[in-house]
Protein backbone atom coordinates (compact mmCIF):
# COMPACT_ATOMS: atom_id res chain seq x y z
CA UNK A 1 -45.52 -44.82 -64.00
CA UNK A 2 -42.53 -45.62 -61.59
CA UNK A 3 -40.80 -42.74 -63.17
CA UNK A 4 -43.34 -40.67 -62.53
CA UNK A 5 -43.36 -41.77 -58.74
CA UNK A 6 -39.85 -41.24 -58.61
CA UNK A 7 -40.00 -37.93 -59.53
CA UNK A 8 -42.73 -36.90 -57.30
CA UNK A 9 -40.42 -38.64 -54.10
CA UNK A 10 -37.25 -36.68 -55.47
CA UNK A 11 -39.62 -32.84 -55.53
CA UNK A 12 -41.01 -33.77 -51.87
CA UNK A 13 -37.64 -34.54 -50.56
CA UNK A 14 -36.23 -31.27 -52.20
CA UNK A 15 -39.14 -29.46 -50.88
CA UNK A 16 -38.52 -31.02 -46.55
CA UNK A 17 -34.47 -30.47 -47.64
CA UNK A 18 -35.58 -26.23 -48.52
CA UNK A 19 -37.64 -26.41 -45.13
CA UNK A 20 -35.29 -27.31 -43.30
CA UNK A 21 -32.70 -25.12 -44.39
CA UNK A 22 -34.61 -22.17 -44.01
CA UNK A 23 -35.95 -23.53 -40.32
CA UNK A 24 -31.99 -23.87 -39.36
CA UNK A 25 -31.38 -20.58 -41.12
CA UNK A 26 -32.79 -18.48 -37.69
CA UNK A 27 -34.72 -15.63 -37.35
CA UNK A 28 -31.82 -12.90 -37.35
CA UNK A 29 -28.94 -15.11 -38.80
CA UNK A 30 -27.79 -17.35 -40.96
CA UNK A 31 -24.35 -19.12 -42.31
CA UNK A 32 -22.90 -19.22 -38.48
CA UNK A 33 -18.88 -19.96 -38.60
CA UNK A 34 -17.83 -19.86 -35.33
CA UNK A 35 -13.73 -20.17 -35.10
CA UNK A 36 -11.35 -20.21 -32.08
CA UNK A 37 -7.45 -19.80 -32.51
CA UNK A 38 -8.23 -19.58 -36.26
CA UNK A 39 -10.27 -23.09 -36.41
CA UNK A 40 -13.36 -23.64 -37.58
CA UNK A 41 -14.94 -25.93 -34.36
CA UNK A 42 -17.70 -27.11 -36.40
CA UNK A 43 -15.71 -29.09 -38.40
CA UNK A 44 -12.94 -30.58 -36.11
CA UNK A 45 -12.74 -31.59 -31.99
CA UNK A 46 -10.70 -28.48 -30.60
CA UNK A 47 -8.07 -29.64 -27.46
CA UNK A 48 -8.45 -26.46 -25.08
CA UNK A 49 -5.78 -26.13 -22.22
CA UNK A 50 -7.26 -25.15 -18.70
CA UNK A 51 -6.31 -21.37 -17.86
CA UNK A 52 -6.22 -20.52 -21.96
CA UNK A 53 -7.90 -17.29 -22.98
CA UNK A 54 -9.84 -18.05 -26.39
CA UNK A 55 -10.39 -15.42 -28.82
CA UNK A 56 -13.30 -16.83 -30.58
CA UNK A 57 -14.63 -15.69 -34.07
CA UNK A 58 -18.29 -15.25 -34.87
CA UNK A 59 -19.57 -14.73 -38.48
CA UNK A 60 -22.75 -14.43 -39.46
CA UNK A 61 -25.15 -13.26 -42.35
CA UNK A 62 -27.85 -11.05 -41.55
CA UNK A 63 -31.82 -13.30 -42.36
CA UNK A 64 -33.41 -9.56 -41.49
CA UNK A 65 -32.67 -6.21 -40.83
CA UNK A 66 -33.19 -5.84 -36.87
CA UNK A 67 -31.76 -3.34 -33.87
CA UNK A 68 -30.04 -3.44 -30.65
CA UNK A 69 -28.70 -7.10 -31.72
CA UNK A 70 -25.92 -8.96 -28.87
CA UNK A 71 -23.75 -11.51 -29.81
CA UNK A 72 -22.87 -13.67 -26.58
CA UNK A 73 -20.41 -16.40 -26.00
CA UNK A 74 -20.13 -18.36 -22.73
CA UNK A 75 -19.42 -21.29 -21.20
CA UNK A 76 -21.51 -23.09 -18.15
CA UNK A 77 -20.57 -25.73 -15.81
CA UNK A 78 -17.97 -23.75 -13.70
CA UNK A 79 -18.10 -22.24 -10.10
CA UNK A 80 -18.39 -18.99 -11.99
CA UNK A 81 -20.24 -18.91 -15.46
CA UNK A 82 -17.36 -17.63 -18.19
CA UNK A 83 -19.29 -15.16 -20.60
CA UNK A 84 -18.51 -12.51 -23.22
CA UNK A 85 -20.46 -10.12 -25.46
CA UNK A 86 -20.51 -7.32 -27.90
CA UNK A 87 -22.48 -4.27 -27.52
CA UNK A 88 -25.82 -3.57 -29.55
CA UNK A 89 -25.46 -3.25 -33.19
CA UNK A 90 -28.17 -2.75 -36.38
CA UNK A 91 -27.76 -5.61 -39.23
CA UNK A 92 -28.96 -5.47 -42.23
CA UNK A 93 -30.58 -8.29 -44.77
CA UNK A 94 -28.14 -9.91 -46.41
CA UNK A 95 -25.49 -8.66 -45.15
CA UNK A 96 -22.28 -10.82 -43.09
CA UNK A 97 -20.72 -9.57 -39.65
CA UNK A 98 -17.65 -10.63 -38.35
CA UNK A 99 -17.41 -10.23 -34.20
CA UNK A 100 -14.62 -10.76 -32.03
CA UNK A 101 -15.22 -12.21 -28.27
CA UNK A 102 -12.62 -13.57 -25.19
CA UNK A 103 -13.61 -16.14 -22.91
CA UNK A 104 -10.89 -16.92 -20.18
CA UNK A 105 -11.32 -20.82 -18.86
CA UNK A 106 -10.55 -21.19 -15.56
CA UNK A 107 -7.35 -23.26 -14.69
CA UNK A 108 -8.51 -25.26 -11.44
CA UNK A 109 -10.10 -28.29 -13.14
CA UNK A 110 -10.85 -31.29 -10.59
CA UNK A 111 -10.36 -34.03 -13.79
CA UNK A 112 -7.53 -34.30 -16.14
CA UNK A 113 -10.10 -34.04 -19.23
CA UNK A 114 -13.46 -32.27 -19.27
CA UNK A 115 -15.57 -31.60 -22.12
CA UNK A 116 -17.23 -28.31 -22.47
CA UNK A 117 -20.20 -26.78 -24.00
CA UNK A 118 -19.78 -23.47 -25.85
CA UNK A 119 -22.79 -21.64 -26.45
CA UNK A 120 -22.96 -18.91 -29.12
CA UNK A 121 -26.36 -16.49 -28.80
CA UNK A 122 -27.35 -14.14 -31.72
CA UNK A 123 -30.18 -12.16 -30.25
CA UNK A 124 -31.97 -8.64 -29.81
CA UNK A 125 -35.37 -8.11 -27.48
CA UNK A 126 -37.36 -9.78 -29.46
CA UNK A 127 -35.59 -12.51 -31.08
CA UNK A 128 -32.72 -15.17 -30.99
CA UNK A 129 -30.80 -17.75 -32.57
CA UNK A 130 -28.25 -20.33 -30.53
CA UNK A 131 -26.00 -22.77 -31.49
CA UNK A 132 -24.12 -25.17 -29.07
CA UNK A 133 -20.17 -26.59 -29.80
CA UNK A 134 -18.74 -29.22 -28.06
CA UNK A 135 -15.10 -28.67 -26.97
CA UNK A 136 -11.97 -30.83 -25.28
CA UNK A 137 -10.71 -29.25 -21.79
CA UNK A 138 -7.75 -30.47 -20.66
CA UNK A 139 -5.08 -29.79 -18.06
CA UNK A 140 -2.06 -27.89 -18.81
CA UNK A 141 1.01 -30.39 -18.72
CA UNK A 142 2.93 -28.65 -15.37
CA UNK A 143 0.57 -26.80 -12.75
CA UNK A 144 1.64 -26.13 -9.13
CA UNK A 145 -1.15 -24.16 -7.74
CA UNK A 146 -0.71 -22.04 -3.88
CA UNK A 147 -3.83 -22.99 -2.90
CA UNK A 148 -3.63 -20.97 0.43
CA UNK A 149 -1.40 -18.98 2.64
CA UNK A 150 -2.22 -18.19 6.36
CA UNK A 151 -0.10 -16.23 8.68
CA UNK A 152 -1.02 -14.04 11.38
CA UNK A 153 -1.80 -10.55 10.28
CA UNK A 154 0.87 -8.83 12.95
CA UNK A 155 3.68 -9.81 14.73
CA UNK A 156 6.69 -8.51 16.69
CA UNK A 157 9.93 -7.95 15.84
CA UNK A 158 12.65 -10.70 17.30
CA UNK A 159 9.33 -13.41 17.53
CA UNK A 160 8.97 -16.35 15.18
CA UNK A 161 5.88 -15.94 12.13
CA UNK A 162 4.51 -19.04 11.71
CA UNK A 163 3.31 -19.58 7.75
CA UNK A 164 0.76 -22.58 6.45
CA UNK A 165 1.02 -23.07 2.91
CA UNK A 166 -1.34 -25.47 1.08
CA UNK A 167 -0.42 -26.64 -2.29
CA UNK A 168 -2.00 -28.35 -5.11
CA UNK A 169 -1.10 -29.86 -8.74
CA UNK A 170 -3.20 -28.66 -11.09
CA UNK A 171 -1.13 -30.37 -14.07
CA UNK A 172 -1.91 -33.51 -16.07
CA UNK A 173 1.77 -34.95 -14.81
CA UNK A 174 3.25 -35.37 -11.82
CA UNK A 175 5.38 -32.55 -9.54
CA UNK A 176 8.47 -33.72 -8.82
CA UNK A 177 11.00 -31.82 -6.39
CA UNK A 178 8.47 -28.97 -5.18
CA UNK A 179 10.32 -25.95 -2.59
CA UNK A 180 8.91 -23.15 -1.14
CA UNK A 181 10.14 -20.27 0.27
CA UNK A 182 8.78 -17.76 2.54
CA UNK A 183 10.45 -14.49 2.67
CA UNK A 184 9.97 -10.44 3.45
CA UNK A 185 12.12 -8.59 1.29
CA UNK A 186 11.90 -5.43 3.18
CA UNK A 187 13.73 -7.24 5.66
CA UNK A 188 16.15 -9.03 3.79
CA UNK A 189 14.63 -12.47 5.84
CA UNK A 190 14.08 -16.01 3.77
CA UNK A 191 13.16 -19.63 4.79
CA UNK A 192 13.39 -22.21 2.02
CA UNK A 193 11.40 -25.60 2.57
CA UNK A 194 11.50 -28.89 0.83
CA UNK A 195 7.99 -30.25 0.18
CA UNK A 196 8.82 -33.40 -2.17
CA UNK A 197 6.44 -34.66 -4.73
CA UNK A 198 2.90 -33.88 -5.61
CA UNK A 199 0.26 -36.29 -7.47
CA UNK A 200 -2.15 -35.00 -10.28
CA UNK A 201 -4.79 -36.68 -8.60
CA UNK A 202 -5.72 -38.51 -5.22
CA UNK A 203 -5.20 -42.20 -4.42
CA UNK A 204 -8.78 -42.60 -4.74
CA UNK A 205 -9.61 -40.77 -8.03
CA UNK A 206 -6.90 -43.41 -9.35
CA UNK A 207 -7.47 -47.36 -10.84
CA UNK A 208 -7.07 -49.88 -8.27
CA UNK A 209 -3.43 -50.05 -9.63
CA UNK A 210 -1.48 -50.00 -6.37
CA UNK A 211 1.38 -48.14 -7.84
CA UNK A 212 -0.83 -45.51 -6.99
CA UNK A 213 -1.45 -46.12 -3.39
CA UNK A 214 -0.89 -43.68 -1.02
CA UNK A 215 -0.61 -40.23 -3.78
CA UNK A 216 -2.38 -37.21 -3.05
CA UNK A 217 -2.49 -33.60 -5.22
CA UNK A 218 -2.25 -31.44 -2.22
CA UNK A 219 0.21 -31.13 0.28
CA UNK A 220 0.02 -28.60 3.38
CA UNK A 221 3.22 -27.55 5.69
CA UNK A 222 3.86 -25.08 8.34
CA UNK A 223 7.17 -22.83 7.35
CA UNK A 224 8.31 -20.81 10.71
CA UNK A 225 10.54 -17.23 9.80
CA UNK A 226 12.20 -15.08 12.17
CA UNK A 227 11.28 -11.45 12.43
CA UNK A 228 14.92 -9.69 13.17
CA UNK A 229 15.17 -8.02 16.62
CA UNK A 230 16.12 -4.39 14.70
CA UNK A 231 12.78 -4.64 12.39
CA UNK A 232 10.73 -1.39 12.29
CA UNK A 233 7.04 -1.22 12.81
CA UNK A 234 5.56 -1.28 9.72
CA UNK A 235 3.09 -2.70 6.78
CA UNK A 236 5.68 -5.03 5.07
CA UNK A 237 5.04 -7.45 2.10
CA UNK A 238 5.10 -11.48 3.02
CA UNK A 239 5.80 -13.34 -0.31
CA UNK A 240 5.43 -17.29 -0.86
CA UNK A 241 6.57 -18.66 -3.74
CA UNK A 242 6.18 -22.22 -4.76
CA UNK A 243 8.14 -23.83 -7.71
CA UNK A 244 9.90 -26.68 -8.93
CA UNK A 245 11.86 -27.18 -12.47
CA UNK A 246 8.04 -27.18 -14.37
CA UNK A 247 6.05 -24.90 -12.76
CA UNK A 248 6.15 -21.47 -10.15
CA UNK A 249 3.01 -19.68 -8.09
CA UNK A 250 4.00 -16.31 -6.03
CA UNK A 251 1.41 -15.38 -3.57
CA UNK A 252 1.81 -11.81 -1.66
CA UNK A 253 0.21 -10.94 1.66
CA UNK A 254 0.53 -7.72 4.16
CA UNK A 255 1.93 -8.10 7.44
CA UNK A 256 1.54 -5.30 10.11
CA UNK A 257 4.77 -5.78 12.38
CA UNK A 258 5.60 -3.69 15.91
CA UNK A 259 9.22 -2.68 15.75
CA UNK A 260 11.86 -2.62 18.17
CA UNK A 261 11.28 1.35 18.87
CA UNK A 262 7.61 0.36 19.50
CA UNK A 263 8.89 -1.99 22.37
CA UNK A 264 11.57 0.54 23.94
CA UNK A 265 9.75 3.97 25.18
CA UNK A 266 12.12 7.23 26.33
CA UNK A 267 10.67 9.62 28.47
CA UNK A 268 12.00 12.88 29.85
CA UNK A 269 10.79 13.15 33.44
CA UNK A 270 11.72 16.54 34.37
CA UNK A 271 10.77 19.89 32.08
CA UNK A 272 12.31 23.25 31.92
CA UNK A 273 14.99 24.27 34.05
CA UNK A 274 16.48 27.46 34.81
CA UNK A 275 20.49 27.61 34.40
CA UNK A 276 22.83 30.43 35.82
CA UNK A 277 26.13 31.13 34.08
CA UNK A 278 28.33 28.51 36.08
CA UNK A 279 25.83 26.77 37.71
CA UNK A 280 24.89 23.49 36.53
CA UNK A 281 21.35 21.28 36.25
CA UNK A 282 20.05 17.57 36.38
CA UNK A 283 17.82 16.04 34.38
CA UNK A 284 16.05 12.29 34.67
CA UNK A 285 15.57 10.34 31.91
CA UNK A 286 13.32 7.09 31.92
CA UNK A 287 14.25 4.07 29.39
CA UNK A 288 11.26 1.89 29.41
CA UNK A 289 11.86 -1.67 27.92
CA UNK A 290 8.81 -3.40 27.28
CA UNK A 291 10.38 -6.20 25.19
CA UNK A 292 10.89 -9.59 25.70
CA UNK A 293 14.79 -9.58 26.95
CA UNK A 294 17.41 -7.39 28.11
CA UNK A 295 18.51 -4.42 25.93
CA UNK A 296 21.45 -2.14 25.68
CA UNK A 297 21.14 1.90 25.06
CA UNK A 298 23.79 4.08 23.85
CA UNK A 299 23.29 7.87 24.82
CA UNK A 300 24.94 11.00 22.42
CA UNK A 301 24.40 14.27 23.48
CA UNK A 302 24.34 16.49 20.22
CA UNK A 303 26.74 19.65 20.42
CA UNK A 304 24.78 22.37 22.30
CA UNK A 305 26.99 25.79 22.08
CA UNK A 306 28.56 27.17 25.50
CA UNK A 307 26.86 23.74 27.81
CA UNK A 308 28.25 20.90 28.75
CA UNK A 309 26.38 17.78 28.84
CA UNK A 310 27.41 15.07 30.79
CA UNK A 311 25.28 11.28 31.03
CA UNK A 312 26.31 7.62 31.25
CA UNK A 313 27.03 6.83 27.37
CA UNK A 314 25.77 2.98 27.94
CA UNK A 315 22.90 1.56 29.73
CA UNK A 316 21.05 -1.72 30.30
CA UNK A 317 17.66 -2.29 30.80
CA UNK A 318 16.58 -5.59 31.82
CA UNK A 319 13.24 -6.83 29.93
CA UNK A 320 9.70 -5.70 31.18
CA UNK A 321 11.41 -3.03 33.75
CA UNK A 322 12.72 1.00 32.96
CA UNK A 323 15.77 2.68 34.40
CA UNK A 324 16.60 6.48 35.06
CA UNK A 325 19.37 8.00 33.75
CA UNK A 326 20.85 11.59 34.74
CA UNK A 327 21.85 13.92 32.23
CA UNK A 328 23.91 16.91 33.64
CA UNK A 329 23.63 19.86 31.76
CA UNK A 330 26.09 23.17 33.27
CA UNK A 331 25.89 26.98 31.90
CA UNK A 332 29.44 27.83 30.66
CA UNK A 333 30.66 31.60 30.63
CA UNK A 334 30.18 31.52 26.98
CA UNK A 335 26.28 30.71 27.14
CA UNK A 336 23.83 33.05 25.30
CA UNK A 337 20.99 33.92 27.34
CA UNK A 338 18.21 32.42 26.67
CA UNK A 339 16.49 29.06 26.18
CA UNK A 340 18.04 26.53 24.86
CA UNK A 341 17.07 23.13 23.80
CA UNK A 342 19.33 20.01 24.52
CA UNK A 343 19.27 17.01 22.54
CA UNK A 344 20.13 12.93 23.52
CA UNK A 345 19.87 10.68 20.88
CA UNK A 346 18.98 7.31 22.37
CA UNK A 347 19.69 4.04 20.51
CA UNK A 348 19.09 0.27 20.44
CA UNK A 349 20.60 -2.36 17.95
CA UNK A 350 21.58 0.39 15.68
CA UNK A 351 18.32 2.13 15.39
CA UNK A 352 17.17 5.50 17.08
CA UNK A 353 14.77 4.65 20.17
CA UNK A 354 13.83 8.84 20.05
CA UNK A 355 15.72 11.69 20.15
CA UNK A 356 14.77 13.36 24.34
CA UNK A 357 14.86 16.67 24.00
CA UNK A 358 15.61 19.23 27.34
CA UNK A 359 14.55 22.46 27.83
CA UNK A 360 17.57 25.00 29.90
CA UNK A 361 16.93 28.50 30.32
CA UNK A 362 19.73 30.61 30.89
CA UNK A 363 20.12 34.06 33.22
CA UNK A 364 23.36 35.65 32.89
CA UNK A 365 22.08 37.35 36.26
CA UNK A 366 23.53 34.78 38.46
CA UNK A 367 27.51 36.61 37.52
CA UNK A 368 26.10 39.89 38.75
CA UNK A 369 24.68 38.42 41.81
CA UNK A 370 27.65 36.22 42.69
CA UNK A 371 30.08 39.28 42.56
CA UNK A 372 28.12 41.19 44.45
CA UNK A 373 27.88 38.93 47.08
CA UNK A 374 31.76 38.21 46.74
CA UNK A 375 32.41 42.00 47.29
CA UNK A 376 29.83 42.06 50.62
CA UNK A 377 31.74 39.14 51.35
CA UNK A 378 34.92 41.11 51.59
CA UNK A 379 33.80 43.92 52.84
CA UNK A 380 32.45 42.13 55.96
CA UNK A 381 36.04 40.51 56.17
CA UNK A 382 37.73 43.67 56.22
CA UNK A 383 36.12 45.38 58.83
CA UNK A 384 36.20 42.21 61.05
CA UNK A 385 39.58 42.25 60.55
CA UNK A 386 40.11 46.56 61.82
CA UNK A 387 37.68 45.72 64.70
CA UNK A 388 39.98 42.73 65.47
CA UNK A 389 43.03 45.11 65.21
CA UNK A 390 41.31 47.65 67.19
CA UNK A 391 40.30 45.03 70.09
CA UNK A 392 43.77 43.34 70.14
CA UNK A 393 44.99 47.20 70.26
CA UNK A 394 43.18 47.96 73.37
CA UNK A 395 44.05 44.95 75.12
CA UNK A 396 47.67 45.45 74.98
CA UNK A 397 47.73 48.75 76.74
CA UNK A 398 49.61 49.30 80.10
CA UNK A 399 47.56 50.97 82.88
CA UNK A 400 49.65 53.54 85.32
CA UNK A 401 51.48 52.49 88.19
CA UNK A 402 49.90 52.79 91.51
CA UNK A 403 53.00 53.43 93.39
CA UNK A 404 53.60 56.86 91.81
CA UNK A 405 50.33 58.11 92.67
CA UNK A 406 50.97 57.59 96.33
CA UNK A 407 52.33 60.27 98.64
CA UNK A 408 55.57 59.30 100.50
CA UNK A 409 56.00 59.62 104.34
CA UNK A 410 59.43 59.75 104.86
């Protein structure tokens, strides 16, 4: 009789066992072997370092034949939910699928250890089957982290750029000996800047272990760089990189700066003139500088066949006021006629200001007109001359005596 009863216990517990392998089977899949980095995480606690892509490995045996079916993997709990799936696939009955997923896990965690839920979802419209892992987060050993970088978005060249950098440890160990330096390639320019030590965690996210007073995982400092007088206006790349022995972050940002030609202005106040061979013509030019101290131009006149160019070859300009500056330009015999443009390059520190550019027109008429008037000239002197001859000519004559044209009486 109690063997009987036995029996009947050991069939009804074989018949809940079958149940409930068939109920844990799922609808669309059964035999679920999930495996990340080549472990299977059902059967041992996985360690996962913060900022680790995982390639995880889903296999599966088809309970059904079904369409359209999505295999998902994700994790919840972060600002941003991390998620992965494949596209729609058929499966038949019976029949085992391997799928390959990436889930990226964000490297900013605010403890040293987390544990993580990793969901796995085999599904299709009308059916699903999930499964939940547990998994160990932790930091990665060395972390230095530029949390954020502010500078203003233009400046002007020979000012100071200020630069606030925030950093933060994002490590499981301390960061000892942290610099950072603030440069703009471009412009060959670099400040380097101690910041010291940075905690893994604040004082108060510590024990009440006063060794630990007073430590803090982010540190902020203001770095100042000067922007060279001679800088260009352009879009130029501002780099900060923070390291230490352990650990580097480069952060890039774009910087609009106003050069030193956008601070020094040429103008050419005079246009066209017009030249005769021999004669010669002035020209103003007007050196606005708009910058924040004095500045010294150097004038060239480029080669400009058969004129000569004459101007003051050096001239300072005080800042926030202009000057004018004369360029005489003269029509030698060898001139084409014609216009003709003159060039002054204009420089500051090395760098071209602008290139003025003059305008002379030359007549050869001018020759024609000047020897004509020569001649006229010496015509007029010539005659003046035989009238003067002619004058002095009458003058000097002797009129007759009056004594012989009397009669005598005795």
């Amino acid at each position: 009789m109690m063997k009987s009863i036995l029996v009947s216990i050991i069939a009804v517990l074989a018949v809940m066992t079958l149940i409930s392998v068939n109920a844990s089977a799922g609808e669309l899949a059964s035999d679920l072997q999930v495996r990340i980095n080549g472990v299977d995480i059902e059967q041992e606690v996985l360690g996962i370092e913060a900022g680790e892509t995982l390639p995880v490995k889903v296999v599966f045996t088809a309970a059904k034949d079904a369409s359209d079916v999505v295999v998902r993997a994700s994790v919840e709990g972060f600002r941003n939910d991390i998620t992965d799936k494949t596209g729609r696939f058929e499966i038949l009955n019976g029949d085992t699928y391997i799928k390959y997923l990436s889930l990226t896990i964000p490297s900013d965690l605010d403890e040293l250890t987390e544990e993580i839920t990793l969901n796995i979802r085999i599904s299709n419209v009308a059916q699903s089957d999930e499964q939940e892992f547990s998994l160990e987060l932790q930091r990665e050993s060395y972390k230095l982290n530029i949390l954020s970088v502010e500078a203003p978005q233009e400046a002007a060249a020979g000012t100071t750029l200020p630069v606030d950098v925030v950093l933060k440890n994002f490590g499981m160990s301390k960061l000892e000996d942290v610099f950072v330096k603030v440069r703009i390639p471009a412009l060959g320019i670099e400040k380097k800047v101690y910041f010291g030590d940075i905690s893994p965690l604040d004082e108060d996210e510590y024990s009440s272990d006063v060794r630990y007073a007073n430590r803090e995982d982010s540190i902020e400092r203001r770095i100042y760089i000067s922007v060279p007088e001679s800088a260009k206006s352009g879009v130029y790349s501002l780099e900060v990189e923070a390291f230490n022995l352990d650990s580097s972050e480069i952060v890039k940002k774009s910087i609009v700066i106003s050069g030193a030609e956008g601070t020094s202005r040429v103008i050419a106040s005079t246009g066209a003139k017009t030249i005769a061979i021999g004669q010669e013509a002035t020209y103003d030019l007007i050196i606005v500088n708009s910058g924040n101290k004095a500045k010294v131009f150097t004038l060239t006149a480029e080669d400009a066949p058969g004129l000569i160019v004459e101007t003051d070859s050096i001239v300072t300009v005080q800042a926030g006021s202009s000057k004018t500056v004369q360029v005489g330009v003269k029509a030698t015999s060898s001139a084409e006629e014609g216009t003709h443009t003159v060039l002054i390059d204009v420089e500051s520190e090395g760098a071209i200001v602008k290139q003025a550019s003059l305008t002379a027109n030359v007549e050869k008429t001018g020759v024609a007109t000047t020897n004509s008037v020569v001649i006229l000239t010496v015509i007029l002197v010539i005659v003046f001359v035989v009238l003067l001859i002619i004058l002095i000519v009458l003058l000097t004559r002797k009129p007759a005596t009056s004594e012989t044209e009397e009669t005598s009486y005795y």
